[in-house]
PDB file of N, CA and C in Angstrom:
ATOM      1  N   UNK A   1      15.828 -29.394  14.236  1.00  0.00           N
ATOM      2  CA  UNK A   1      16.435 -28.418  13.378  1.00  0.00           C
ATOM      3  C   UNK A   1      15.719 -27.084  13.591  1.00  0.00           C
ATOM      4  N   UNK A   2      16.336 -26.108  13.884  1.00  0.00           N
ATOM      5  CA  UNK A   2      16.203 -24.682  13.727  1.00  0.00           C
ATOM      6  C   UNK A   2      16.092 -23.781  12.461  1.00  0.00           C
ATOM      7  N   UNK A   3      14.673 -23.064  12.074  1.00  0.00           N
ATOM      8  CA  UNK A   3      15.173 -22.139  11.281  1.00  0.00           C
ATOM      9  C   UNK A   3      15.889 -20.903  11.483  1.00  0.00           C
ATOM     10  N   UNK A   4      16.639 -20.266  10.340  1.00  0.00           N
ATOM     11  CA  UNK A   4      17.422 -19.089  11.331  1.00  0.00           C
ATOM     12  C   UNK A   4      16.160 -18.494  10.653  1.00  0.00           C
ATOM     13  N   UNK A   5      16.251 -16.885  11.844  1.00  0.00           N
ATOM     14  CA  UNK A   5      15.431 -16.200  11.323  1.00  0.00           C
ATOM     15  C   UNK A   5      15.541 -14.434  11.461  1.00  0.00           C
ATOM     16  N   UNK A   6      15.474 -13.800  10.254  1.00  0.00           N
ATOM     17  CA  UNK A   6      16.573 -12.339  10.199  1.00  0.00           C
ATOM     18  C   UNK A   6      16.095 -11.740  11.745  1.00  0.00           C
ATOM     19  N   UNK A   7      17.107 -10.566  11.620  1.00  0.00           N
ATOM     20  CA  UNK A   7      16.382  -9.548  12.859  1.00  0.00           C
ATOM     21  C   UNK A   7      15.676  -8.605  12.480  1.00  0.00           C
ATOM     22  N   UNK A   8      14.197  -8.323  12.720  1.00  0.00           N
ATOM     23  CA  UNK A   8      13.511  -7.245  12.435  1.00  0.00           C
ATOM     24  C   UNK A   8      13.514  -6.346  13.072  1.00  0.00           C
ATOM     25  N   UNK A   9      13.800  -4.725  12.482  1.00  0.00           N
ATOM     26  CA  UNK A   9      14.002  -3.956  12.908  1.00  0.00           C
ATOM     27  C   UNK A   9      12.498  -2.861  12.936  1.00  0.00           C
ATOM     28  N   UNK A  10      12.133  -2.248  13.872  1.00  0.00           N
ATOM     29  CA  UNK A  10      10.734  -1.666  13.407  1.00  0.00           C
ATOM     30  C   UNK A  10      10.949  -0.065  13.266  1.00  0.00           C
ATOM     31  N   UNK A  11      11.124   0.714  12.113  1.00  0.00           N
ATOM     32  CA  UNK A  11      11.273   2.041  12.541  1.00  0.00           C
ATOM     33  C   UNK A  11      10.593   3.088  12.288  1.00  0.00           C
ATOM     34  N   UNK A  12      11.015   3.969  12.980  1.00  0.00           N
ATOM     35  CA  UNK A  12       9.885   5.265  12.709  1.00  0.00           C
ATOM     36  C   UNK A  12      10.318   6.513  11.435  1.00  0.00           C
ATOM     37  N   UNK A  13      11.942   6.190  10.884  1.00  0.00           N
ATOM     38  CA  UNK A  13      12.341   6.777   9.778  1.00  0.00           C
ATOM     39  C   UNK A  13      13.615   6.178   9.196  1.00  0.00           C
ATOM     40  N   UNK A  14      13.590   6.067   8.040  1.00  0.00           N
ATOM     41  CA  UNK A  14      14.864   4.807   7.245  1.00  0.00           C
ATOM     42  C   UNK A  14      15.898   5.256   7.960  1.00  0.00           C
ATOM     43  N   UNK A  15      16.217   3.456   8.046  1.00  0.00           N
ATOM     44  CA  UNK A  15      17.480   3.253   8.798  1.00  0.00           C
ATOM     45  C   UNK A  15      18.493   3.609   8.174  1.00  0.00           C
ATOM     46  N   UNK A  16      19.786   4.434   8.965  1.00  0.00           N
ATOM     47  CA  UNK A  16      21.248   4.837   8.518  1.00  0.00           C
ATOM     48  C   UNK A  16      21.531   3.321   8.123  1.00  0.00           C
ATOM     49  N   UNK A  17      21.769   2.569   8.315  1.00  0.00           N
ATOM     50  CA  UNK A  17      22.117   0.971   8.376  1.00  0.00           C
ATOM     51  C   UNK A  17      21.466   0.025   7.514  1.00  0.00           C
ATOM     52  N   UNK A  18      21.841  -0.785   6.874  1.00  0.00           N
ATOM     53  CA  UNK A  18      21.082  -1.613   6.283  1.00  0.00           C
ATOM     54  C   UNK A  18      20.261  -2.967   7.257  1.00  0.00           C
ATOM     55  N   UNK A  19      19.343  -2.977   6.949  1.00  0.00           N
ATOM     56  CA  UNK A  19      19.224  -4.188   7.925  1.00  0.00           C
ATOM     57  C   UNK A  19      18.500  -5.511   7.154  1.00  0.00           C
ATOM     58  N   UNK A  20      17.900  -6.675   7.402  1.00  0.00           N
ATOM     59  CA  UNK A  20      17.915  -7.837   6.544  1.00  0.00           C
ATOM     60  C   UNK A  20      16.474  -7.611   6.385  1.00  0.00           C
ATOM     61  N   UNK A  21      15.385  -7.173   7.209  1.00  0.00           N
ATOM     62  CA  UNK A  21      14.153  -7.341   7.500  1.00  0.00           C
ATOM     63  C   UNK A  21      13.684  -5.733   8.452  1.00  0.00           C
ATOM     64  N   UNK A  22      12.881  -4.660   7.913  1.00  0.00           N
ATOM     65  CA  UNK A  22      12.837  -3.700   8.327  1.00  0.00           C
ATOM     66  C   UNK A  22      10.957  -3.359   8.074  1.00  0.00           C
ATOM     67  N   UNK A  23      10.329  -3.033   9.300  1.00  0.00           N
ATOM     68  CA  UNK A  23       9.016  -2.772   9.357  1.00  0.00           C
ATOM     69  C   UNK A  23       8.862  -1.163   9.585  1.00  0.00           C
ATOM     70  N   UNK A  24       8.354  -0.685   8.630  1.00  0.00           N
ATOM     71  CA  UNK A  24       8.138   0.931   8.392  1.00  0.00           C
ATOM     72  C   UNK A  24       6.642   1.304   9.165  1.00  0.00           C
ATOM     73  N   UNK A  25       6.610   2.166  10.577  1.00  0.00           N
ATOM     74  CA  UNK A  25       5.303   2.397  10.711  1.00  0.00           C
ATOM     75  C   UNK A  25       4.437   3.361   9.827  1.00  0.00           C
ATOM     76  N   UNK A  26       3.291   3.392  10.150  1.00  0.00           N
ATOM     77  CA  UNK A  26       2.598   4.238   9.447  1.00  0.00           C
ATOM     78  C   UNK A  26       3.021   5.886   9.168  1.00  0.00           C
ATOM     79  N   UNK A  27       3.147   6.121  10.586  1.00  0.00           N
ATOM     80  CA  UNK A  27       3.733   7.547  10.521  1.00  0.00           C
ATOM     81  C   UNK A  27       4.896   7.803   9.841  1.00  0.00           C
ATOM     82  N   UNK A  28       5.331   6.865   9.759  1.00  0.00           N
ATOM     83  CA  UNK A  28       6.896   6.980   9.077  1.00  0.00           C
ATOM     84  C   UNK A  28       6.793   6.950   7.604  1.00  0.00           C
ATOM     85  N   UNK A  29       6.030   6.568   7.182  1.00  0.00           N
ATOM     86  CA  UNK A  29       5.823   6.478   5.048  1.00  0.00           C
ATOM     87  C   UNK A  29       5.955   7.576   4.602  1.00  0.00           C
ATOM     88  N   UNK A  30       5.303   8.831   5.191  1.00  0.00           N
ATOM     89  CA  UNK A  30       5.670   9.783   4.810  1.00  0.00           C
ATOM     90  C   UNK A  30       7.394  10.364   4.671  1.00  0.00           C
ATOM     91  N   UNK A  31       8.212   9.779   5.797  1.00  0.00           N
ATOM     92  CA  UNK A  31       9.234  10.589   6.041  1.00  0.00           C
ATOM     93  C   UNK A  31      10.495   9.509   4.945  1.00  0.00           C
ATOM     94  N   UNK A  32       9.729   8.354   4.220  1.00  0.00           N
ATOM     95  CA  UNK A  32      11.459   7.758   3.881  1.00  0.00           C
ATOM     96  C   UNK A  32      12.039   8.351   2.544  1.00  0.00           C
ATOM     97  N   UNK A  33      12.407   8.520   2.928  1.00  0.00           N
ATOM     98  CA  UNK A  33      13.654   9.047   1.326  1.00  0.00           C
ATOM     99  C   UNK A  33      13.879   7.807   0.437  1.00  0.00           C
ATOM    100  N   UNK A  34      14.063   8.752  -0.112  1.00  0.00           N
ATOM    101  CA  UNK A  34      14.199   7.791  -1.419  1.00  0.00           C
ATOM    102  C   UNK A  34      15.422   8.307  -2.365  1.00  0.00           C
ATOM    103  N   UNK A  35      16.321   7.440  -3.366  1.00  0.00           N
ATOM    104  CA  UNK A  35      16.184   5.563  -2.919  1.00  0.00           C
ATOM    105  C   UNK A  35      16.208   5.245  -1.809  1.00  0.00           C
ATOM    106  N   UNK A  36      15.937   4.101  -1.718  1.00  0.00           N
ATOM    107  CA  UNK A  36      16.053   2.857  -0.575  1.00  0.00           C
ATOM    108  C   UNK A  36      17.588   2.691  -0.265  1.00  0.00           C
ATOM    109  N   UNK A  37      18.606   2.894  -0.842  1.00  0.00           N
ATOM    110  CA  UNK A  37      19.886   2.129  -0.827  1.00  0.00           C
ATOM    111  C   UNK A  37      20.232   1.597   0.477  1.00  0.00           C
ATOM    112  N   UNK A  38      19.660   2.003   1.942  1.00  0.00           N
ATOM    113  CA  UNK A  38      20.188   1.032   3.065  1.00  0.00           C
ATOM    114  C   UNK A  38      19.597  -0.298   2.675  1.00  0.00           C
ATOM    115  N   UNK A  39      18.668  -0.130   1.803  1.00  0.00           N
ATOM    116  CA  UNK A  39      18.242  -1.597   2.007  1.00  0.00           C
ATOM    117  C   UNK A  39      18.258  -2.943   0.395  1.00  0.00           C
ATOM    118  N   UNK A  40      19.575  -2.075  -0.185  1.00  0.00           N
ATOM    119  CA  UNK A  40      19.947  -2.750  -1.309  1.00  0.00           C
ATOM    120  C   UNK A  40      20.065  -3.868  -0.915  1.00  0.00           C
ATOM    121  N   UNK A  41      20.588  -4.888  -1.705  1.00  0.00           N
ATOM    122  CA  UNK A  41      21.318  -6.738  -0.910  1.00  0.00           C
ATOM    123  C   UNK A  41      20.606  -7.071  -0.860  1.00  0.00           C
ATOM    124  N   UNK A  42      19.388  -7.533  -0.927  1.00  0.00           N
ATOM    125  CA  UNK A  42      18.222  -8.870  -0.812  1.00  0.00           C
ATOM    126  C   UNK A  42      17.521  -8.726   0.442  1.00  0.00           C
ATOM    127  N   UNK A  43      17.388  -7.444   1.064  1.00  0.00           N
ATOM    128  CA  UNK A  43      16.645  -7.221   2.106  1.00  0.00           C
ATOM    129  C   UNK A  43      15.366  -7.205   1.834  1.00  0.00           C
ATOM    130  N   UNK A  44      14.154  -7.099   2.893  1.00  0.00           N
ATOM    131  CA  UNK A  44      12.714  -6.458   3.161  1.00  0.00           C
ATOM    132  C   UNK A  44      12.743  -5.455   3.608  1.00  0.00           C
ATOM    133  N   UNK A  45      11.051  -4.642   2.906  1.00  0.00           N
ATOM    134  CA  UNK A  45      10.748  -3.991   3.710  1.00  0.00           C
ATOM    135  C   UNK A  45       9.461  -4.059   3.806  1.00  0.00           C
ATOM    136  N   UNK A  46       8.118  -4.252   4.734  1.00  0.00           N
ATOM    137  CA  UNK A  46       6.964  -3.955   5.310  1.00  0.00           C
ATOM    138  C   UNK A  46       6.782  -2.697   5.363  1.00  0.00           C
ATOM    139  N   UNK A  47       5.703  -2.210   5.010  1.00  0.00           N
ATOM    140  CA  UNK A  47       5.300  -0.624   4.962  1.00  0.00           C
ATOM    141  C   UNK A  47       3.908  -0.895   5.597  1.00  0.00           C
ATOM    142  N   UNK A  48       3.586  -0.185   6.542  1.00  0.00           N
ATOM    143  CA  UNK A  48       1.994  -0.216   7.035  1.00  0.00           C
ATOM    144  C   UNK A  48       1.619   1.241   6.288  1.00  0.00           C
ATOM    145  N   UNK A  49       0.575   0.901   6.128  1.00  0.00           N
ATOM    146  CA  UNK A  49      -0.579   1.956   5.951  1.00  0.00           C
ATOM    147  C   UNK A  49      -0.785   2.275   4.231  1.00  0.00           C
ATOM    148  N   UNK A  50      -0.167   1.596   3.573  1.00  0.00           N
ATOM    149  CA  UNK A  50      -0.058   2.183   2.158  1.00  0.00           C
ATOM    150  C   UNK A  50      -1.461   2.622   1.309  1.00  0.00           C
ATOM    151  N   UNK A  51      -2.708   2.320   1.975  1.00  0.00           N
ATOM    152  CA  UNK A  51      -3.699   3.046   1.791  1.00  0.00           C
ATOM    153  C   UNK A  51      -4.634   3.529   2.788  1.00  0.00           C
ATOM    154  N   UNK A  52      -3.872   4.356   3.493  1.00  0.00           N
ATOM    155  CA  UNK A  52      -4.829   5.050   4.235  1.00  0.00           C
ATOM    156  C   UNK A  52      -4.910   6.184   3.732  1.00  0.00           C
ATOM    157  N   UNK A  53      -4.255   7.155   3.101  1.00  0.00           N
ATOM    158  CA  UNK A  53      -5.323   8.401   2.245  1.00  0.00           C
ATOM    159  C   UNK A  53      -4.141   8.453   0.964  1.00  0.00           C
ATOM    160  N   UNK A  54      -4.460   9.338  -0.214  1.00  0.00           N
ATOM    161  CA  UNK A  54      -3.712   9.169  -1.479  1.00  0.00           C
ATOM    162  C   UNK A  54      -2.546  10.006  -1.580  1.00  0.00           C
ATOM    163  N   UNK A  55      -2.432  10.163  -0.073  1.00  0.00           N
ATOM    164  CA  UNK A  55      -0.816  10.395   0.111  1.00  0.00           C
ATOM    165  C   UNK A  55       0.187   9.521   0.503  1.00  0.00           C
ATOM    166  N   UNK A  56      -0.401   8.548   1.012  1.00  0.00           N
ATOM    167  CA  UNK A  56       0.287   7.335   1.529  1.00  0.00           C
ATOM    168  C   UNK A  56       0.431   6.562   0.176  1.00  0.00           C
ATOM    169  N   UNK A  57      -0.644   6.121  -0.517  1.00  0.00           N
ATOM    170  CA  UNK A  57      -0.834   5.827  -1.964  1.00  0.00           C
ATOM    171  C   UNK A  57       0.224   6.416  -2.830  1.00  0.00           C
ATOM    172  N   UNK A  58      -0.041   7.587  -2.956  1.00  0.00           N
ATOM    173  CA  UNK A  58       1.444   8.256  -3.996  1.00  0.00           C
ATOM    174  C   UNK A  58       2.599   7.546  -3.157  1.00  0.00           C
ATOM    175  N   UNK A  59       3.032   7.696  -2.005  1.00  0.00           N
ATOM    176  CA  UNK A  59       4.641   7.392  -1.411  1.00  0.00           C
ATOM    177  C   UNK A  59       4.545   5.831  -2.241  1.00  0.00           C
ATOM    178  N   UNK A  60       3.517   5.160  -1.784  1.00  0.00           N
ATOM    179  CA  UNK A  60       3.743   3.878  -2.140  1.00  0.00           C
ATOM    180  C   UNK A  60       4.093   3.649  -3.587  1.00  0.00           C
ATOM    181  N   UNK A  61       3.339   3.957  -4.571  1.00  0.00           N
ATOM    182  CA  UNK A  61       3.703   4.226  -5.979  1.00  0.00           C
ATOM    183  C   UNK A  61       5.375   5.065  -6.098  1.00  0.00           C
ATOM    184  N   UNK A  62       5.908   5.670  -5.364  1.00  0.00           N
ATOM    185  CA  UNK A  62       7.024   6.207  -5.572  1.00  0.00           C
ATOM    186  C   UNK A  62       8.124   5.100  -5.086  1.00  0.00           C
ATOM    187  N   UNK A  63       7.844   4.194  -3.670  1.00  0.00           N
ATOM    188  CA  UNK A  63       8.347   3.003  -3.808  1.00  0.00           C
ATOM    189  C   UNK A  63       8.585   2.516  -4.339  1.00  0.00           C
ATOM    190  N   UNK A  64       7.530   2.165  -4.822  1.00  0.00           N
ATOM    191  CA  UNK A  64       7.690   0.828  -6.687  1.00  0.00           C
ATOM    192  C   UNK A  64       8.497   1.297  -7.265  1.00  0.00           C
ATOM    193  N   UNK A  65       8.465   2.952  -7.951  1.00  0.00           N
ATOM    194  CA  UNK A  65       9.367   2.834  -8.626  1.00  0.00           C
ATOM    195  C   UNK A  65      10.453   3.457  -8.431  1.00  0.00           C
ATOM    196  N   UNK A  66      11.296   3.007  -7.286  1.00  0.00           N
ATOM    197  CA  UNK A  66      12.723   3.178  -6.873  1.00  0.00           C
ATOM    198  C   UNK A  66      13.543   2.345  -7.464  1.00  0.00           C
ATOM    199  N   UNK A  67      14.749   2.776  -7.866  1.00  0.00           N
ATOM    200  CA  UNK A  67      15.496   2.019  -8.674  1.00  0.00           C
ATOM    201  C   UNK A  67      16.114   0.397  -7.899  1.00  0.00           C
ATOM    202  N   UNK A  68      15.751   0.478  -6.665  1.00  0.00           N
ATOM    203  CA  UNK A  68      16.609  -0.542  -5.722  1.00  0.00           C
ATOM    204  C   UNK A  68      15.546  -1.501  -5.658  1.00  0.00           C
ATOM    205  N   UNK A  69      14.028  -0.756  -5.906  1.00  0.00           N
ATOM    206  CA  UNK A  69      12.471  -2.207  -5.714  1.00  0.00           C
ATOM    207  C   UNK A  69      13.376  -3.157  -6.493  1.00  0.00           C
ATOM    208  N   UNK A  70      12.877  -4.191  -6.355  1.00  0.00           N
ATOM    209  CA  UNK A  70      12.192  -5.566  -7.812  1.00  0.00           C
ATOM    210  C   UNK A  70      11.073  -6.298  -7.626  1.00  0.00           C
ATOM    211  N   UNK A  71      10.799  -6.552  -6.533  1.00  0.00           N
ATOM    212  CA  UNK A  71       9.330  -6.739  -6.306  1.00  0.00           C
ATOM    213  C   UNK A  71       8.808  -6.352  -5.404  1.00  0.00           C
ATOM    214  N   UNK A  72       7.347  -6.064  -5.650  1.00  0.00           N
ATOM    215  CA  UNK A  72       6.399  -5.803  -4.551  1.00  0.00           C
ATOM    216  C   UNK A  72       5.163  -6.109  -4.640  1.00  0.00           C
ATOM    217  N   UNK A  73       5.009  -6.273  -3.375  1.00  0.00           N
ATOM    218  CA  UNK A  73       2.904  -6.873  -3.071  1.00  0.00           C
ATOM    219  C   UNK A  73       2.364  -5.806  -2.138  1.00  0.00           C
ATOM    220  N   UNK A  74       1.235  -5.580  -2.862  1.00  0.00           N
ATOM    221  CA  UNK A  74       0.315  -4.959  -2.457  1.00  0.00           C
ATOM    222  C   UNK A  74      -0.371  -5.321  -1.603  1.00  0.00           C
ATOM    223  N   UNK A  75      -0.433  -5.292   0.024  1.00  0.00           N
ATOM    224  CA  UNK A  75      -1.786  -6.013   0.464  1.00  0.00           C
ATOM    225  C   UNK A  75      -2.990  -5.302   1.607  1.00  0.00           C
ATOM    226  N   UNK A  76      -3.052  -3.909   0.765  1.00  0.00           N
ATOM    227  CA  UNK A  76      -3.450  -2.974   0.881  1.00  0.00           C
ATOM    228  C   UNK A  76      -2.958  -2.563   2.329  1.00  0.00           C
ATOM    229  N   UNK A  77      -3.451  -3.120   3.557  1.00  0.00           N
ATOM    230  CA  UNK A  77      -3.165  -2.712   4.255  1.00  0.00           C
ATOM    231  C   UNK A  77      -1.633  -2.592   4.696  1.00  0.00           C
ATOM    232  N   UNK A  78      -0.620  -3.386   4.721  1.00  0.00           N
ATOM    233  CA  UNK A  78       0.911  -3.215   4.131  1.00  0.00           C
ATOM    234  C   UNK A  78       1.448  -3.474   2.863  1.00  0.00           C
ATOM    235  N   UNK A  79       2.742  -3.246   2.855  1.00  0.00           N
ATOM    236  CA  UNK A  79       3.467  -3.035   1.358  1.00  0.00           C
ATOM    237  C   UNK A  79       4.407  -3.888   1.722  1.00  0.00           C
ATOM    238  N   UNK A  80       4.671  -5.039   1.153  1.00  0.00           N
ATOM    239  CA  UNK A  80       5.578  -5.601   1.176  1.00  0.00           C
ATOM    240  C   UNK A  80       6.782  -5.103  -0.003  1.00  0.00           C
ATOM    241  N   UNK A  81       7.975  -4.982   0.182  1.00  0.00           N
ATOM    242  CA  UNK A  81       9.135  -4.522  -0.919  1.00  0.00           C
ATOM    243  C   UNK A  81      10.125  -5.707  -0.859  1.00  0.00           C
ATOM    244  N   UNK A  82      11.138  -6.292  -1.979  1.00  0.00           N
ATOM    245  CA  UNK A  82      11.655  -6.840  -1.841  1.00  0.00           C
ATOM    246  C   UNK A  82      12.907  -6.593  -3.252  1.00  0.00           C
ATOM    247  N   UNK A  83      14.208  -6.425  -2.473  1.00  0.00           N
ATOM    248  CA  UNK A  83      15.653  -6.005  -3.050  1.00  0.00           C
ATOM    249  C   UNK A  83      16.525  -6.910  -3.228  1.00  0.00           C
ATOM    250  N   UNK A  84      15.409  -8.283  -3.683  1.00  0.00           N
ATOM    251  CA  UNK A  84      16.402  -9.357  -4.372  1.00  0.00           C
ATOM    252  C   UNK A  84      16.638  -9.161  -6.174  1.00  0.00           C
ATOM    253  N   UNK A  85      17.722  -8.718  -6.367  1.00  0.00           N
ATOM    254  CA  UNK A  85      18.404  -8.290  -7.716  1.00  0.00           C
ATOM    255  C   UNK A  85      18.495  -9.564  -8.659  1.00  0.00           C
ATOM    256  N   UNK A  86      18.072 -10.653  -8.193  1.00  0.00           N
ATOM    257  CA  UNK A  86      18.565 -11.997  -9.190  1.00  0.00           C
ATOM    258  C   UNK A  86      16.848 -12.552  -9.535  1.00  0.00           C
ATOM    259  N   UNK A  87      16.324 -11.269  -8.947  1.00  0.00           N
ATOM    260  CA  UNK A  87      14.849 -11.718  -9.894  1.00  0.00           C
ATOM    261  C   UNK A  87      14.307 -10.778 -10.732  1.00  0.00           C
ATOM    262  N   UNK A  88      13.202 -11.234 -11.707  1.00  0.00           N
ATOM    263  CA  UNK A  88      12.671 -10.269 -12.362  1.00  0.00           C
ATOM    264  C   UNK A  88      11.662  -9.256 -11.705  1.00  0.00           C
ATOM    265  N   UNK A  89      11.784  -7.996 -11.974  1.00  0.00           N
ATOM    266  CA  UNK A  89      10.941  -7.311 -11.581  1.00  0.00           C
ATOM    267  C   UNK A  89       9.564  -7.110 -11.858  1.00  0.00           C
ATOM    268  N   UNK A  90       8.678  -6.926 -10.473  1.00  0.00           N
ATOM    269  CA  UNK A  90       7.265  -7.264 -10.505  1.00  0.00           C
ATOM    270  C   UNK A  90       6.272  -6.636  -9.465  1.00  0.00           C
ATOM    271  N   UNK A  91       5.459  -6.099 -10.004  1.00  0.00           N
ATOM    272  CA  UNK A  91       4.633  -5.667  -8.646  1.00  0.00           C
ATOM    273  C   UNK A  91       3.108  -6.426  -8.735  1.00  0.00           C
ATOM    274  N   UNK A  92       3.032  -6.530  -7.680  1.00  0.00           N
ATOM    275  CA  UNK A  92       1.297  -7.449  -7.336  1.00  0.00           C
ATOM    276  C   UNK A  92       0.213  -6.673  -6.386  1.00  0.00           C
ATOM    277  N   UNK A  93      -0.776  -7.149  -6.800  1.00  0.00           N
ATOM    278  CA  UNK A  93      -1.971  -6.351  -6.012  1.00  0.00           C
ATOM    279  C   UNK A  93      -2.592  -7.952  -5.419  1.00  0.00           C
ATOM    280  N   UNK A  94      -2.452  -7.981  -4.256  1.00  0.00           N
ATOM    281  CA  UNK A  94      -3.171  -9.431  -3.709  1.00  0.00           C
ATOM    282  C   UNK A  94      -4.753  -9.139  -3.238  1.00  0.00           C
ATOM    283  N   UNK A  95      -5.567  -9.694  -3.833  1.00  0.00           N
ATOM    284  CA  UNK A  95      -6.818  -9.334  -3.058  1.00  0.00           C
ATOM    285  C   UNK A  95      -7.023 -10.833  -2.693  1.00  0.00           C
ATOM    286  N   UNK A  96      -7.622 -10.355  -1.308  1.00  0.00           N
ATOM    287  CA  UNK A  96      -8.262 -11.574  -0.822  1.00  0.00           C
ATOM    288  C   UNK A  96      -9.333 -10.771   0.086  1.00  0.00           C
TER     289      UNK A  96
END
């Protein structure tokens, strides 16, 4: 048996398109607009760098609170986001 598994897209500024699974580089945190809406529907998104100086920090905090988040993890070095609407909303700080 096979798992399926989405297509990840890696970009350097939010996609026109929605996609299922989308990895934001560093350089790019600065440039995404906001809302999120390509990536309404129960998509991801990976954010690198969300603390590398407290500008990356603010974008990330402006993430969270986009009307399209519902959850997110902190894991310092990326941001995980997630635009599943049939859960409660939540943000986490993972330390390990």
């Amino acid at each position: 048996m096979t798992a399926a598994v989405p297509s990840a897209t890696v970009v350097h500024e939010m996609p026109t398109a929605p996609c299922e699974l989308c990895f934001v580089a560093r350089e790019a945190l600065s440039q995404l607009t906001l809302p999120l809406s390509p990536m309404a529907g129960g998509g991801m998104l990976i954010v690198e760098g969300i603390h590398t100086d407290a500008a990356a920090l603010d974008r990330w905090r402006d993430i969270q609170q986009d009307p399209q988040v519902v959850i997110t993890y902190d894991l310092y070095t990326y941001g995980l986001v997630f635009f599943d609407s049939t859960k409660h909303p939540q943000h986490y700080i993972v330390n390990f």
